[in-house]
PDB file of N, CA and C in Angstrom:
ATOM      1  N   UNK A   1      49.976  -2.299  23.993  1.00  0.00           N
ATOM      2  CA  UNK A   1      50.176  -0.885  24.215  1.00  0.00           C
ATOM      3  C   UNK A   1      50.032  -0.153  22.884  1.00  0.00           C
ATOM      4  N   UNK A   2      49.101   0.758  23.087  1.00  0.00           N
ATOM      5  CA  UNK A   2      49.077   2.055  21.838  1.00  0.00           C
ATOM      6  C   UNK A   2      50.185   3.262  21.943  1.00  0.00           C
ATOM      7  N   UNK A   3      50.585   3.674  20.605  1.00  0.00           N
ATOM      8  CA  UNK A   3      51.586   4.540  20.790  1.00  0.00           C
ATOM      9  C   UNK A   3      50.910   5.787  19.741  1.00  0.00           C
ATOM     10  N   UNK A   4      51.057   7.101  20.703  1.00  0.00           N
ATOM     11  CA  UNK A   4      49.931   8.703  20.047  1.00  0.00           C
ATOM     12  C   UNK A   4      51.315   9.028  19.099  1.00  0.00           C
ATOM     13  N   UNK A   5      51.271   8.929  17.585  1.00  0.00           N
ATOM     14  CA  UNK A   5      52.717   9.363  17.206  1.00  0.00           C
ATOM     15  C   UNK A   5      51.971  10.657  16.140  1.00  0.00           C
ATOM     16  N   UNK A   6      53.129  11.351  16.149  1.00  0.00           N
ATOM     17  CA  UNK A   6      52.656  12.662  15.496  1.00  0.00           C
ATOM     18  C   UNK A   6      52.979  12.576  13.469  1.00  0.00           C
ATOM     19  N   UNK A   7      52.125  12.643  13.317  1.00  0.00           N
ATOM     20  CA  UNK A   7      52.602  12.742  11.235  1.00  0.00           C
ATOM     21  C   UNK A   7      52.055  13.588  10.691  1.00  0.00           C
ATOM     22  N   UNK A   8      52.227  13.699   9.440  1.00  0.00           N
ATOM     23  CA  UNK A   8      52.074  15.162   8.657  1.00  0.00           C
ATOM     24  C   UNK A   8      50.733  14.823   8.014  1.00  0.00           C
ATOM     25  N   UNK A   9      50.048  15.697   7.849  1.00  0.00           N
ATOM     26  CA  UNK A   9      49.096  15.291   6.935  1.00  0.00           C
ATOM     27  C   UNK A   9      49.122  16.085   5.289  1.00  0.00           C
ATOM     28  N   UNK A  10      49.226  14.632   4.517  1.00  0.00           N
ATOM     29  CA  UNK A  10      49.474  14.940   3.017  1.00  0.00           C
ATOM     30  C   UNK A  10      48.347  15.081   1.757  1.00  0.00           C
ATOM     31  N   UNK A  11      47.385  14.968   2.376  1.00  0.00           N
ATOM     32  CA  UNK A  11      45.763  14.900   1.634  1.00  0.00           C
ATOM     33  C   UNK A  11      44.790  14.780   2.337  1.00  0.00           C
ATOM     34  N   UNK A  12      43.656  15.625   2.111  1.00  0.00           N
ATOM     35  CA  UNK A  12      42.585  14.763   2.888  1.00  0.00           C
ATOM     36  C   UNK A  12      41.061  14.778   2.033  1.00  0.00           C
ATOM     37  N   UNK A  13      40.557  13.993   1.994  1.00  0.00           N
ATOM     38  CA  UNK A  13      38.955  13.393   1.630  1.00  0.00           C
ATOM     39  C   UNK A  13      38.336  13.510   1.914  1.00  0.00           C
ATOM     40  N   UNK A  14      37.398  14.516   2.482  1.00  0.00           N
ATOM     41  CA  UNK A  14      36.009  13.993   3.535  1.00  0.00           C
ATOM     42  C   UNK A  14      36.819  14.265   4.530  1.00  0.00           C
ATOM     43  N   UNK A  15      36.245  13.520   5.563  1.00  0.00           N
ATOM     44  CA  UNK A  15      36.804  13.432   6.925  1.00  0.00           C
ATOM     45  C   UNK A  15      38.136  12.027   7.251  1.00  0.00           C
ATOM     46  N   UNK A  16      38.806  12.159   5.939  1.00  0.00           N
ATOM     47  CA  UNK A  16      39.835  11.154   6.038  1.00  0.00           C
ATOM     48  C   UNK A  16      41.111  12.060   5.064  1.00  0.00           C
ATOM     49  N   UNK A  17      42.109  11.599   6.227  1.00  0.00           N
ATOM     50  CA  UNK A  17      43.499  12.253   5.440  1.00  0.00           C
ATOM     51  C   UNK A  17      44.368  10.977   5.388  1.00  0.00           C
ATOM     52  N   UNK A  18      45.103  11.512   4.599  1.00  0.00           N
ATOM     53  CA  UNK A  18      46.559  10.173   4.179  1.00  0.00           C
ATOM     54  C   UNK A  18      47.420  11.147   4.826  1.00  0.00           C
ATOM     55  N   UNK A  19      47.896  10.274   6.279  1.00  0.00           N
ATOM     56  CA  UNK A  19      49.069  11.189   6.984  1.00  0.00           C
ATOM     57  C   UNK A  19      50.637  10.739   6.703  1.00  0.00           C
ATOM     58  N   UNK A  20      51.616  11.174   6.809  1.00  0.00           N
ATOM     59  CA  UNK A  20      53.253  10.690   6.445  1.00  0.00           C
ATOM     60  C   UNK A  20      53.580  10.441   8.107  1.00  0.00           C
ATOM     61  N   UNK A  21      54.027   8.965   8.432  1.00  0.00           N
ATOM     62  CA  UNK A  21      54.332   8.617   9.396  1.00  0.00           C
ATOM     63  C   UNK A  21      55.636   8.127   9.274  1.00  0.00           C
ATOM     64  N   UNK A  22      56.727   9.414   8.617  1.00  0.00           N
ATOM     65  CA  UNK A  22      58.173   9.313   8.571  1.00  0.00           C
ATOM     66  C   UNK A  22      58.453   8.517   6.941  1.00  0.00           C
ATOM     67  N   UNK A  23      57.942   8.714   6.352  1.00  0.00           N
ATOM     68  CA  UNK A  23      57.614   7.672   4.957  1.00  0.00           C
ATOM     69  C   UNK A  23      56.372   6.494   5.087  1.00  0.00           C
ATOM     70  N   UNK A  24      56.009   6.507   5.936  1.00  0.00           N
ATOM     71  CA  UNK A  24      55.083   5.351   6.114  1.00  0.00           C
ATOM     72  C   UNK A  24      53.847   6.116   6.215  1.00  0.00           C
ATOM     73  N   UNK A  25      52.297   5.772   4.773  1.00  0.00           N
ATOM     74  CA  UNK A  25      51.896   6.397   4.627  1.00  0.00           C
ATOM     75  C   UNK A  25      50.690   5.808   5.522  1.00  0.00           C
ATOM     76  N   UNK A  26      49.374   6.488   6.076  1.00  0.00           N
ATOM     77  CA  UNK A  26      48.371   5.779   6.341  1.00  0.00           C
ATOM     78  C   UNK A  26      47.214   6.688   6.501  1.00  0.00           C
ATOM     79  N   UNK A  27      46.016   5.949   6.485  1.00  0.00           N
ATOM     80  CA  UNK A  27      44.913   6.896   6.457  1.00  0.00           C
ATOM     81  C   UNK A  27      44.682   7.835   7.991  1.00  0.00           C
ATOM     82  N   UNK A  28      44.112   8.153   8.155  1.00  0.00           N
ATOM     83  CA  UNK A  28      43.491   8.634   9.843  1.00  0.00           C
ATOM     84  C   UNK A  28      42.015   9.596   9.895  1.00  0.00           C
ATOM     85  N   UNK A  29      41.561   9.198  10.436  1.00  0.00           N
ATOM     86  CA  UNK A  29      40.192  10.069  10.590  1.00  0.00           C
ATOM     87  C   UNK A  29      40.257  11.050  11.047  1.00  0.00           C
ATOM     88  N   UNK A  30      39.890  12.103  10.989  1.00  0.00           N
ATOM     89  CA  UNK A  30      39.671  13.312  11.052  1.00  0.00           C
ATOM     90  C   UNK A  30      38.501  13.976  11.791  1.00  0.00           C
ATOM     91  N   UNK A  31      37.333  13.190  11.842  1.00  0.00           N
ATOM     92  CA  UNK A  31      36.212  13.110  12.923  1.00  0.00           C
ATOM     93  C   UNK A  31      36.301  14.485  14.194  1.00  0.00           C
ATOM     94  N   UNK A  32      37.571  13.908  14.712  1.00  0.00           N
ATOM     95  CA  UNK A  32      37.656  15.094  15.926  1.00  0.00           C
ATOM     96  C   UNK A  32      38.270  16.277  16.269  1.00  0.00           C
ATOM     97  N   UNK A  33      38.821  16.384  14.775  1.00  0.00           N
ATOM     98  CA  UNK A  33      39.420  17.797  13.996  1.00  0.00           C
ATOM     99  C   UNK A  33      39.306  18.336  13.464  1.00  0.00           C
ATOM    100  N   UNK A  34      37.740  19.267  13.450  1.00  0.00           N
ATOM    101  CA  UNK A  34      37.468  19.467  11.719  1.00  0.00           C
ATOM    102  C   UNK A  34      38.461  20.793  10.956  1.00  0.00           C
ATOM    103  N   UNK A  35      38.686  21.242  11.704  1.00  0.00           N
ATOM    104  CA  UNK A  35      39.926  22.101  11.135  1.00  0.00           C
ATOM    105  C   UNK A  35      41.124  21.766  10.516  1.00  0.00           C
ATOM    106  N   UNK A  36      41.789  20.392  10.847  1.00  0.00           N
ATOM    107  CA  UNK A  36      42.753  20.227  10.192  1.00  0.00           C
ATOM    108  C   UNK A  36      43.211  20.665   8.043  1.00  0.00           C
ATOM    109  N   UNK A  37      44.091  21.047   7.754  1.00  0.00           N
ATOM    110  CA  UNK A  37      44.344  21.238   6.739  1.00  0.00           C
ATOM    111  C   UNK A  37      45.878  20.739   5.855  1.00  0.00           C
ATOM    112  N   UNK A  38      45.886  20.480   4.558  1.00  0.00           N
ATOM    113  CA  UNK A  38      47.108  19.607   4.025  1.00  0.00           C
ATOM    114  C   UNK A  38      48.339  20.516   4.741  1.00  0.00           C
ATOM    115  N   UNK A  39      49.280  19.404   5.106  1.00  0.00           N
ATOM    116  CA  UNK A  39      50.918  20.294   5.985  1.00  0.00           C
ATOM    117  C   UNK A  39      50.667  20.140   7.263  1.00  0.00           C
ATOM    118  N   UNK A  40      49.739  20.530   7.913  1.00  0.00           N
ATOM    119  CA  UNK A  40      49.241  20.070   9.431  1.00  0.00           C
ATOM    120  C   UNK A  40      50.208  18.757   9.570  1.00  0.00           C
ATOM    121  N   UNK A  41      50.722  18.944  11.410  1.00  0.00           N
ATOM    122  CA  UNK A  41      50.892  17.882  11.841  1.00  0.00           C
ATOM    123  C   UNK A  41      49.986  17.322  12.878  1.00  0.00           C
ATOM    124  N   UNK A  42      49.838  16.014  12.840  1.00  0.00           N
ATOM    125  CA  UNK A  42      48.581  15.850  13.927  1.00  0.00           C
ATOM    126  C   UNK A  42      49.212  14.638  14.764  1.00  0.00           C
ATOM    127  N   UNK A  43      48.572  14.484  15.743  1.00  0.00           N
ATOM    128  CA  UNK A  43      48.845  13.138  16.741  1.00  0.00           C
ATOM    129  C   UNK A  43      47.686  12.103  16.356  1.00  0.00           C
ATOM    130  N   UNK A  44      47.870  10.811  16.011  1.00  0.00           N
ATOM    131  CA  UNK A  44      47.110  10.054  15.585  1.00  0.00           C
ATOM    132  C   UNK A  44      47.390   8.595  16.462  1.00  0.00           C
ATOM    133  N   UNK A  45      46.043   8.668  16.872  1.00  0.00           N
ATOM    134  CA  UNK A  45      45.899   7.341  17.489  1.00  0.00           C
ATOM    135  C   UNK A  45      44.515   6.590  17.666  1.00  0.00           C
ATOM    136  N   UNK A  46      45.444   5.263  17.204  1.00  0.00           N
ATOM    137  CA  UNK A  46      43.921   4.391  16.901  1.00  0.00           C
ATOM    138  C   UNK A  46      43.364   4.650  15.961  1.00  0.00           C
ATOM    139  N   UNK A  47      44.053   5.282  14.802  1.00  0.00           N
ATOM    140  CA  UNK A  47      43.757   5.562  13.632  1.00  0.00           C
ATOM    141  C   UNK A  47      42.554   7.005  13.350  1.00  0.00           C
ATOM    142  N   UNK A  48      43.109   7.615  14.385  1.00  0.00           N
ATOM    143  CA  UNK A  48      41.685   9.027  14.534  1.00  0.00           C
ATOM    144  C   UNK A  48      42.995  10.239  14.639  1.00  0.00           C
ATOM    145  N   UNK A  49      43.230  11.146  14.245  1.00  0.00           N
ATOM    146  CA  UNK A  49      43.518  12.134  14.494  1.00  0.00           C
ATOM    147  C   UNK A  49      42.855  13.200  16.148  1.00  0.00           C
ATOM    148  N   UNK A  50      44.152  13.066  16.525  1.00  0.00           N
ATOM    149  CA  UNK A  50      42.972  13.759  17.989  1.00  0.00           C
ATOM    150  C   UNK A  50      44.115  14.733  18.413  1.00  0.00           C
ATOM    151  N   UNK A  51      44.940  15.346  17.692  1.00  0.00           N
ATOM    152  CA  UNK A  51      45.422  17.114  18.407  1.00  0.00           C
ATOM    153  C   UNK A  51      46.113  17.185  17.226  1.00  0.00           C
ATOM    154  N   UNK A  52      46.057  18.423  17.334  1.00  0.00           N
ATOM    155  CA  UNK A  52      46.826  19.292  15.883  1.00  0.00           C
ATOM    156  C   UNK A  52      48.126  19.685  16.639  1.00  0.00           C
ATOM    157  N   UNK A  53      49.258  19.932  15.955  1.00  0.00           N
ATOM    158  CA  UNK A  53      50.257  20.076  16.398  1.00  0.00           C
ATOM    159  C   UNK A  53      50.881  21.189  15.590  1.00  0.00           C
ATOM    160  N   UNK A  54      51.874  22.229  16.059  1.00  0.00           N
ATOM    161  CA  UNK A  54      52.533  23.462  15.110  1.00  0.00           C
ATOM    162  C   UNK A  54      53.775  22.530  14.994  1.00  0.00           C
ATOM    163  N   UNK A  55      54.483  22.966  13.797  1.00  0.00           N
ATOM    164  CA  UNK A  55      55.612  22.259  12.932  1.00  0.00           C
ATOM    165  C   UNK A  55      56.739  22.262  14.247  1.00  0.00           C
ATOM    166  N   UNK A  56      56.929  23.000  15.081  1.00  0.00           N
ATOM    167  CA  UNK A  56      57.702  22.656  16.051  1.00  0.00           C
ATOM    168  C   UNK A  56      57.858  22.140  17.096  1.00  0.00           C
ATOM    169  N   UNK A  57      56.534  21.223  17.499  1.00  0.00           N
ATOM    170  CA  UNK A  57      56.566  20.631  18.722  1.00  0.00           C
ATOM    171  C   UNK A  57      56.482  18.939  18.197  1.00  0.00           C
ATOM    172  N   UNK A  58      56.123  19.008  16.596  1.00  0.00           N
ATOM    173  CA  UNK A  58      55.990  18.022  16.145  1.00  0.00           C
ATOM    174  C   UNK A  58      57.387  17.107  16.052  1.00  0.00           C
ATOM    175  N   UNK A  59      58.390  18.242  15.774  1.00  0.00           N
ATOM    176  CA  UNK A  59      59.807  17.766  15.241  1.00  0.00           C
ATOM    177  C   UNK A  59      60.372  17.164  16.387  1.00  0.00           C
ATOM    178  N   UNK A  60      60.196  17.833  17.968  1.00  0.00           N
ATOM    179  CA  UNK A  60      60.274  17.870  19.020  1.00  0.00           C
ATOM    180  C   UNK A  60      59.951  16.356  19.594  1.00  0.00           C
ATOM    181  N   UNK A  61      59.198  16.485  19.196  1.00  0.00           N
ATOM    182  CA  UNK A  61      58.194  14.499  19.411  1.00  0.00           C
ATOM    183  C   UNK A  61      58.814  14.136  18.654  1.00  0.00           C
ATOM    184  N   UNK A  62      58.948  13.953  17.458  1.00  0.00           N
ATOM    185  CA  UNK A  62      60.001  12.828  16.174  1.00  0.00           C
ATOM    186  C   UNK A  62      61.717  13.034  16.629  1.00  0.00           C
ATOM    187  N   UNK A  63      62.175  13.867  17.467  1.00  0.00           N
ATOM    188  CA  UNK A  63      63.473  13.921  17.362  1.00  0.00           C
ATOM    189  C   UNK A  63      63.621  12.635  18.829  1.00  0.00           C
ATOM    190  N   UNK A  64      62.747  12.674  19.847  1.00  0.00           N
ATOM    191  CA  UNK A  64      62.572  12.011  20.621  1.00  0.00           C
ATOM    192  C   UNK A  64      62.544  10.970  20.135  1.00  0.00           C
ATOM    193  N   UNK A  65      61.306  10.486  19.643  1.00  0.00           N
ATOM    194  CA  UNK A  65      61.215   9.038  19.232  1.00  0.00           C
ATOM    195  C   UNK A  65      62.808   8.644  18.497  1.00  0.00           C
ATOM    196  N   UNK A  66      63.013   9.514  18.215  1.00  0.00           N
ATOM    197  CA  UNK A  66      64.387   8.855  17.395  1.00  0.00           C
ATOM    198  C   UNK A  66      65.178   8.987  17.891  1.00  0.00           C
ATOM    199  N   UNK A  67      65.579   9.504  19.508  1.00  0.00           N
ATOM    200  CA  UNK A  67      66.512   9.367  20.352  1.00  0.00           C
ATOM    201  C   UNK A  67      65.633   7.810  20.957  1.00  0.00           C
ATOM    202  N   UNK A  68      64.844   7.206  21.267  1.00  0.00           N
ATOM    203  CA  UNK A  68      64.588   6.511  22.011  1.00  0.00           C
ATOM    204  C   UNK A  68      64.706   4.830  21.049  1.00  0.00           C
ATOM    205  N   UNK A  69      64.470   5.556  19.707  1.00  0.00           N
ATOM    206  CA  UNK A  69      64.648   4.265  18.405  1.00  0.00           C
ATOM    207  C   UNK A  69      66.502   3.781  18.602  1.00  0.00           C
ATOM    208  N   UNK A  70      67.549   4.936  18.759  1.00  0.00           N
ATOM    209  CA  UNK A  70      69.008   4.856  18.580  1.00  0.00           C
ATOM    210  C   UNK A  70      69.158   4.332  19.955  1.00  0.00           C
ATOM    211  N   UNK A  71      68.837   4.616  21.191  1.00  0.00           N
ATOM    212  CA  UNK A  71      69.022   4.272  22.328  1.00  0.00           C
ATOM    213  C   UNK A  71      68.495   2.556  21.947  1.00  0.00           C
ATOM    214  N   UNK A  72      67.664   1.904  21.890  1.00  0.00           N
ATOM    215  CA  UNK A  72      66.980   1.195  21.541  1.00  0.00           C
ATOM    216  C   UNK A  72      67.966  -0.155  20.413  1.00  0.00           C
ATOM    217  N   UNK A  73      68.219   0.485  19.740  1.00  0.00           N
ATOM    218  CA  UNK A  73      69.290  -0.012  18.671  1.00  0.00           C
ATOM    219  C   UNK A  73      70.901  -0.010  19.073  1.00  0.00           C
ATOM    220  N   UNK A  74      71.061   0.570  20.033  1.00  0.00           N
ATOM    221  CA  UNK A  74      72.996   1.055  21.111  1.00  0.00           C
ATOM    222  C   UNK A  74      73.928   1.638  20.357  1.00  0.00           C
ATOM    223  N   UNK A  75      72.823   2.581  19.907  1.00  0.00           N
ATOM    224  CA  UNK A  75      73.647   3.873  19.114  1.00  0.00           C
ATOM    225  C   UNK A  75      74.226   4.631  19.823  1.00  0.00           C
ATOM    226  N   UNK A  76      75.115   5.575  19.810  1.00  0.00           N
ATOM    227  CA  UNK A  76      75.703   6.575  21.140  1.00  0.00           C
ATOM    228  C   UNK A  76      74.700   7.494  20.368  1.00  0.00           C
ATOM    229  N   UNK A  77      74.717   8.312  21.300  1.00  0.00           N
ATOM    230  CA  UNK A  77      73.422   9.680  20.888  1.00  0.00           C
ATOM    231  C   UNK A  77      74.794  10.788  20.945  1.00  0.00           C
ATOM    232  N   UNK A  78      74.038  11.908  19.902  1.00  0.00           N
ATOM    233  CA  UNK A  78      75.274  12.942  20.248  1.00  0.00           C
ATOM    234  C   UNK A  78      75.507  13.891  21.416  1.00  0.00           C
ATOM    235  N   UNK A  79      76.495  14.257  21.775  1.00  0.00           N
ATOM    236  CA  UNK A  79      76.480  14.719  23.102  1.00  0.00           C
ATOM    237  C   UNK A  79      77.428  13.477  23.669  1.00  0.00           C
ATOM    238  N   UNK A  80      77.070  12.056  23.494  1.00  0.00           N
ATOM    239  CA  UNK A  80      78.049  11.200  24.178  1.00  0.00           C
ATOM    240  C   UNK A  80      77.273  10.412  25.207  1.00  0.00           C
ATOM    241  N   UNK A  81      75.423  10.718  24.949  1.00  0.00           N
ATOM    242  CA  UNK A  81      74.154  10.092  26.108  1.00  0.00           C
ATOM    243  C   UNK A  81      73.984   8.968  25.611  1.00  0.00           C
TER     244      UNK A  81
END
């Protein structure tokens, strides 16, 4: 199974950026975005950048994953879920 996770993008080259995947750095192609620009968050999968994302739907997706990482680990979530 592939997972579309959203990261920041911190440089880019050509048609290649170094995205921040929560501290974890990695390249991603850019091919099907030519608009993207440094600060952009993008959804990357399979190592391609394929949707641009505004800073708030991005956080939205990472706050998830990290309710589903604590659920995952038998953290209580706040709220008491």
């Amino acid at each position: 199974m592939c997972l579309a996770v959203p990261a920041k993008v911190l440089e880019i080259k050509g048609n290649v950026a170094i995205v921040d995947f929560g501290g974890v750095k990695r390249e991603a192609r850019l091919d099907l975005l030519p608009d993207v620009e440094v600060g952009d968050y993008v959804i990357v999968h399979t190592g391609f950048a394929i949707e641009k994302l505004d800073e708030e739907r991005a956080r939205e997706i990472l706050e998830a994953w990290d309710e589903v990482f604590r659920i995952t680990r038998g953290e209580e979530l706040p709220g008491g879920n």
